[in-house]
C-alpha atoms as a PDB file:
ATOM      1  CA  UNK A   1      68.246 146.990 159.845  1.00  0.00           C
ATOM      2  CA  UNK A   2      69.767 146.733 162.874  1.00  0.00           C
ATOM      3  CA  UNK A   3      68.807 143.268 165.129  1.00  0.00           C
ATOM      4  CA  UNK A   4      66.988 145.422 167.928  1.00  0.00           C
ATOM      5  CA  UNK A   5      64.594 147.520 165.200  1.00  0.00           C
ATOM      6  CA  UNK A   6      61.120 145.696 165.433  1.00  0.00           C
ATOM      7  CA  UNK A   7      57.416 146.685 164.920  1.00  0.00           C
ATOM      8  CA  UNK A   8      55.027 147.799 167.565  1.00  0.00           C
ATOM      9  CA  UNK A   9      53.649 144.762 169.753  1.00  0.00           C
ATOM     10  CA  UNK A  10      50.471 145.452 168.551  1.00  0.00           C
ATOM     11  CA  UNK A  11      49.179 146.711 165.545  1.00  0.00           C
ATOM     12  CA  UNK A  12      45.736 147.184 164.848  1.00  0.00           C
ATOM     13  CA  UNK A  13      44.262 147.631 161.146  1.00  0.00           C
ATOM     14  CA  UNK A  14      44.512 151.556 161.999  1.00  0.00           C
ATOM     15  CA  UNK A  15      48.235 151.302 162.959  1.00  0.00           C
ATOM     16  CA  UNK A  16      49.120 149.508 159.665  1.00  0.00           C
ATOM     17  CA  UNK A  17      49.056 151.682 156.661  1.00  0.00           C
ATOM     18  CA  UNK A  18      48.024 149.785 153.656  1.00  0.00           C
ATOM     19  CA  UNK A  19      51.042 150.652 150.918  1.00  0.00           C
ATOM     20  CA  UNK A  20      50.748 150.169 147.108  1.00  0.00           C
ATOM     21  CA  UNK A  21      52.666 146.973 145.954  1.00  0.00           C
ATOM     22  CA  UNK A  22      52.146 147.299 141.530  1.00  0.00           C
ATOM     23  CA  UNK A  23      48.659 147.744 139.688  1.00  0.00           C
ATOM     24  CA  UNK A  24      45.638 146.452 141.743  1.00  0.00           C
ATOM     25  CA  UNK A  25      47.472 145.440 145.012  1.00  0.00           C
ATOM     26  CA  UNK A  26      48.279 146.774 148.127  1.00  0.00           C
ATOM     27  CA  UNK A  27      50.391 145.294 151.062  1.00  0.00           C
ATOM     28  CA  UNK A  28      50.027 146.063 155.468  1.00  0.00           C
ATOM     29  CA  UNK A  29      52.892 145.180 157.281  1.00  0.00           C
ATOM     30  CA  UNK A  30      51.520 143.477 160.456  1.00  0.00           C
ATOM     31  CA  UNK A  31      54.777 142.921 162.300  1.00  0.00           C
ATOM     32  CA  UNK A  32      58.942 142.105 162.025  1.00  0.00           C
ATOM     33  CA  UNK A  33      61.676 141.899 163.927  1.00  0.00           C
ATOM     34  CA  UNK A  34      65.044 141.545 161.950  1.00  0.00           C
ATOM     35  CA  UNK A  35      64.443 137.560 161.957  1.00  0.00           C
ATOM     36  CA  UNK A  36      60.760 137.333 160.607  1.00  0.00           C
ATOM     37  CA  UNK A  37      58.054 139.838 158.881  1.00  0.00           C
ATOM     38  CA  UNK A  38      54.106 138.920 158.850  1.00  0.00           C
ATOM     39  CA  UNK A  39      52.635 141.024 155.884  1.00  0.00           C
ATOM     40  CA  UNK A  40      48.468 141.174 154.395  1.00  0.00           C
ATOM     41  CA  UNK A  41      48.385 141.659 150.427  1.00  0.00           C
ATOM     42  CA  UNK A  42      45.111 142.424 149.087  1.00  0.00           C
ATOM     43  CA  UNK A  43      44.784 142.485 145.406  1.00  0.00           C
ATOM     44  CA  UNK A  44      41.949 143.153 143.255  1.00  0.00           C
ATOM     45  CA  UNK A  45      40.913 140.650 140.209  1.00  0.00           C
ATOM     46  CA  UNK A  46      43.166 140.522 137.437  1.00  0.00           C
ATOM     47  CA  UNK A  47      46.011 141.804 139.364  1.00  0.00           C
ATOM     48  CA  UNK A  48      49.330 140.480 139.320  1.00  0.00           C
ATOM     49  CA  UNK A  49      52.052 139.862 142.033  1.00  0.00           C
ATOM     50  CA  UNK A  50      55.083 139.821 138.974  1.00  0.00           C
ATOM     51  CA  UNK A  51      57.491 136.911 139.021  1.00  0.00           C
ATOM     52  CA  UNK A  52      60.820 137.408 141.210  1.00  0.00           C
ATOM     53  CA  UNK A  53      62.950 135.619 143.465  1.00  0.00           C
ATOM     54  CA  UNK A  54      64.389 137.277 146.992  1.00  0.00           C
ATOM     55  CA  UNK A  55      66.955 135.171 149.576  1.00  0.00           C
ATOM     56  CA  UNK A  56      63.943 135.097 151.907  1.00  0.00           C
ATOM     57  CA  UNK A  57      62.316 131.806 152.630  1.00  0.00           C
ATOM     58  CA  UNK A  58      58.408 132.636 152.386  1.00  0.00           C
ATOM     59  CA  UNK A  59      55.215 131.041 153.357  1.00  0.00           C
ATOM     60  CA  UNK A  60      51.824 132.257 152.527  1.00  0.00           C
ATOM     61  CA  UNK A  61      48.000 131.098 153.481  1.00  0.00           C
ATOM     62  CA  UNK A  62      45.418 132.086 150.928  1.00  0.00           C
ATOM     63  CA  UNK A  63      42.781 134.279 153.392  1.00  0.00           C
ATOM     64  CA  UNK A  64      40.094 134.839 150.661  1.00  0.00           C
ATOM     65  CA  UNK A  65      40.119 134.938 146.618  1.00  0.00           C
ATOM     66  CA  UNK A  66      41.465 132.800 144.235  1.00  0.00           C
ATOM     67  CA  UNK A  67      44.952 132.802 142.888  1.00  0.00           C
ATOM     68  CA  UNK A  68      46.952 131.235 140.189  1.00  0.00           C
ATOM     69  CA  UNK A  69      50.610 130.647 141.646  1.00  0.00           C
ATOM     70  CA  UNK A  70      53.443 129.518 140.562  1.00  0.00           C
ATOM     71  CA  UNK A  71      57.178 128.588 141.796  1.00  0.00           C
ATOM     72  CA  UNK A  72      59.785 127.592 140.168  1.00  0.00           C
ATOM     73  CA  UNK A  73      57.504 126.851 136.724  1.00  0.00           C
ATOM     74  CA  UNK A  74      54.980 124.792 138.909  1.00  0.00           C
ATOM     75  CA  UNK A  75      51.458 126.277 139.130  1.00  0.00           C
ATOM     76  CA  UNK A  76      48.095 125.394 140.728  1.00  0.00           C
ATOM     77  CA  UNK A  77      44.744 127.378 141.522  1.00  0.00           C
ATOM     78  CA  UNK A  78      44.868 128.401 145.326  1.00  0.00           C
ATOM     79  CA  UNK A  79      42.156 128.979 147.301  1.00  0.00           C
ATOM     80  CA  UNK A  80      40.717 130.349 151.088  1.00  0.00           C
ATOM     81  CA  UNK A  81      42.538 127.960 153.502  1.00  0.00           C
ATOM     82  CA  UNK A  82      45.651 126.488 151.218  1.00  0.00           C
ATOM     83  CA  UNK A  83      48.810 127.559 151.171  1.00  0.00           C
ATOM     84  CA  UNK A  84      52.219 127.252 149.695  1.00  0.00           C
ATOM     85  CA  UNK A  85      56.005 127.733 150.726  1.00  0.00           C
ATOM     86  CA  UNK A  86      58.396 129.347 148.897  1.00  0.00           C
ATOM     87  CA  UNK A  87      61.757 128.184 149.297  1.00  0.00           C
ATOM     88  CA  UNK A  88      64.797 131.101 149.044  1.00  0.00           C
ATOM     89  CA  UNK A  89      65.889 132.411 145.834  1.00  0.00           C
ATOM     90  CA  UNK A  90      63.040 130.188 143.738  1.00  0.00           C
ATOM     91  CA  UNK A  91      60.967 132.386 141.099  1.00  0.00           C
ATOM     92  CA  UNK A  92      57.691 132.769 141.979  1.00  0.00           C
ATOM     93  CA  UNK A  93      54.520 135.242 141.508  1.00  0.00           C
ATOM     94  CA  UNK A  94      50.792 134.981 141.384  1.00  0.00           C
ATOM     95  CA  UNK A  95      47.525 136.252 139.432  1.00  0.00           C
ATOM     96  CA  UNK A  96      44.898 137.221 141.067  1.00  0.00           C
ATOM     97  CA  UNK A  97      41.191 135.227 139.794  1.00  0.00           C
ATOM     98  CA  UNK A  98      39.009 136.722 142.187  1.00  0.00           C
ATOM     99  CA  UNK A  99      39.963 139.363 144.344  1.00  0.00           C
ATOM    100  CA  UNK A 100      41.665 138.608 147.898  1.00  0.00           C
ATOM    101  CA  UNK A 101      44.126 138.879 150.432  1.00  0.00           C
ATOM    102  CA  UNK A 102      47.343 136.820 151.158  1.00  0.00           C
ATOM    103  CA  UNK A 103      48.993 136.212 154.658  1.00  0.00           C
ATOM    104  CA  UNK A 104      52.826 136.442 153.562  1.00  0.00           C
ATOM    105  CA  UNK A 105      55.526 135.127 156.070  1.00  0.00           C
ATOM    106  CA  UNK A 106      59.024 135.681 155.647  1.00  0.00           C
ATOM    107  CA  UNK A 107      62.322 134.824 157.068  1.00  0.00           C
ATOM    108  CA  UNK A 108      64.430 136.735 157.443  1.00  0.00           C
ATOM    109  CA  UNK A 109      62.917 140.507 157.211  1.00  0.00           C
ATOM    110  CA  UNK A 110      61.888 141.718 154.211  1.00  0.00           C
ATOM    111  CA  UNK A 111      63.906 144.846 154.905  1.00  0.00           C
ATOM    112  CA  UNK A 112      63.023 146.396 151.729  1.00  0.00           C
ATOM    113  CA  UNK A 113      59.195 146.593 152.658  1.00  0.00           C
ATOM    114  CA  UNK A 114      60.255 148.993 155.133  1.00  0.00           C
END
C-alpha cells in the first residue's frame, strides 16, 4: 500500500461492505490510512475467530456479545464495554458465546483486509 492510499472520510454502514472473515463471522472495514485500520467483526454464536499472530499491534472493545479470548495462552470471558490489547506477533483468537460485534484497531494497516 502506498502511504497516500486511505479510506473515504466518511463511511456510512452503506459505504462499508460487510466481507466474510471464516464460518459465522463477517468483518466492515470502517477506515485506514497506511498507519492505522478501524474494522467491525460481527460473529454469530459458536463462531470462531482461529488463533494467529500478525506484526500488527491490535486493540479491540467488546461492542455487544460475549467472547472467550485468549493471547498468548491467557484467556478470560469478555464482555459489552471491556477490552483487550494485543501486542505484535502474540497468538491470539476468540470464540464467540453469544453473538456480537468487535471494534478491532490496528497499527499499522492491516493491508491484507484490503
Amino acid at each position: 500500500m502506498s502511504s497516500n492510499k486511505s479510506s473515504e472520510v466518511f463511511l456510512t454502514l452503506s459505504d462499508a461492505p460487510w466481507t466474510p472473515a471464516g464460518t459465522g463471522v463477517e468483518r466492515q472495514i470502517m477506515g485506514y490510512d497506511a498507519s492505522v485500520m478501524l474494522v467491525k467483526v460481527r460473529f454469530e454464536k459458536d463462531a470462531i475467530g482461529e488463533k494467529h499472530s500478525h506484526p500488527h499491534a491490535q486493540t479491540t472493545c467488546v461492542v455487544s456479545g460475549s467472547f472467550l479470548v485468549e493471547v498468548d495462552d491467557r484467556q478470560q470471558v469478555l464482555r459489552a464495554g471491556d477490552g483487550f490489547y494485543i501486542p505484535p506477533g502474540a497468538v491470539h483468537g476468540v470464540k464467540c458465546l453469544e453473538a456480537g460485534v468487535l471494534l478491532d484497531a490496528f497499527s499499522p494497516c492491516r493491508e491484507d483486509f484490503l
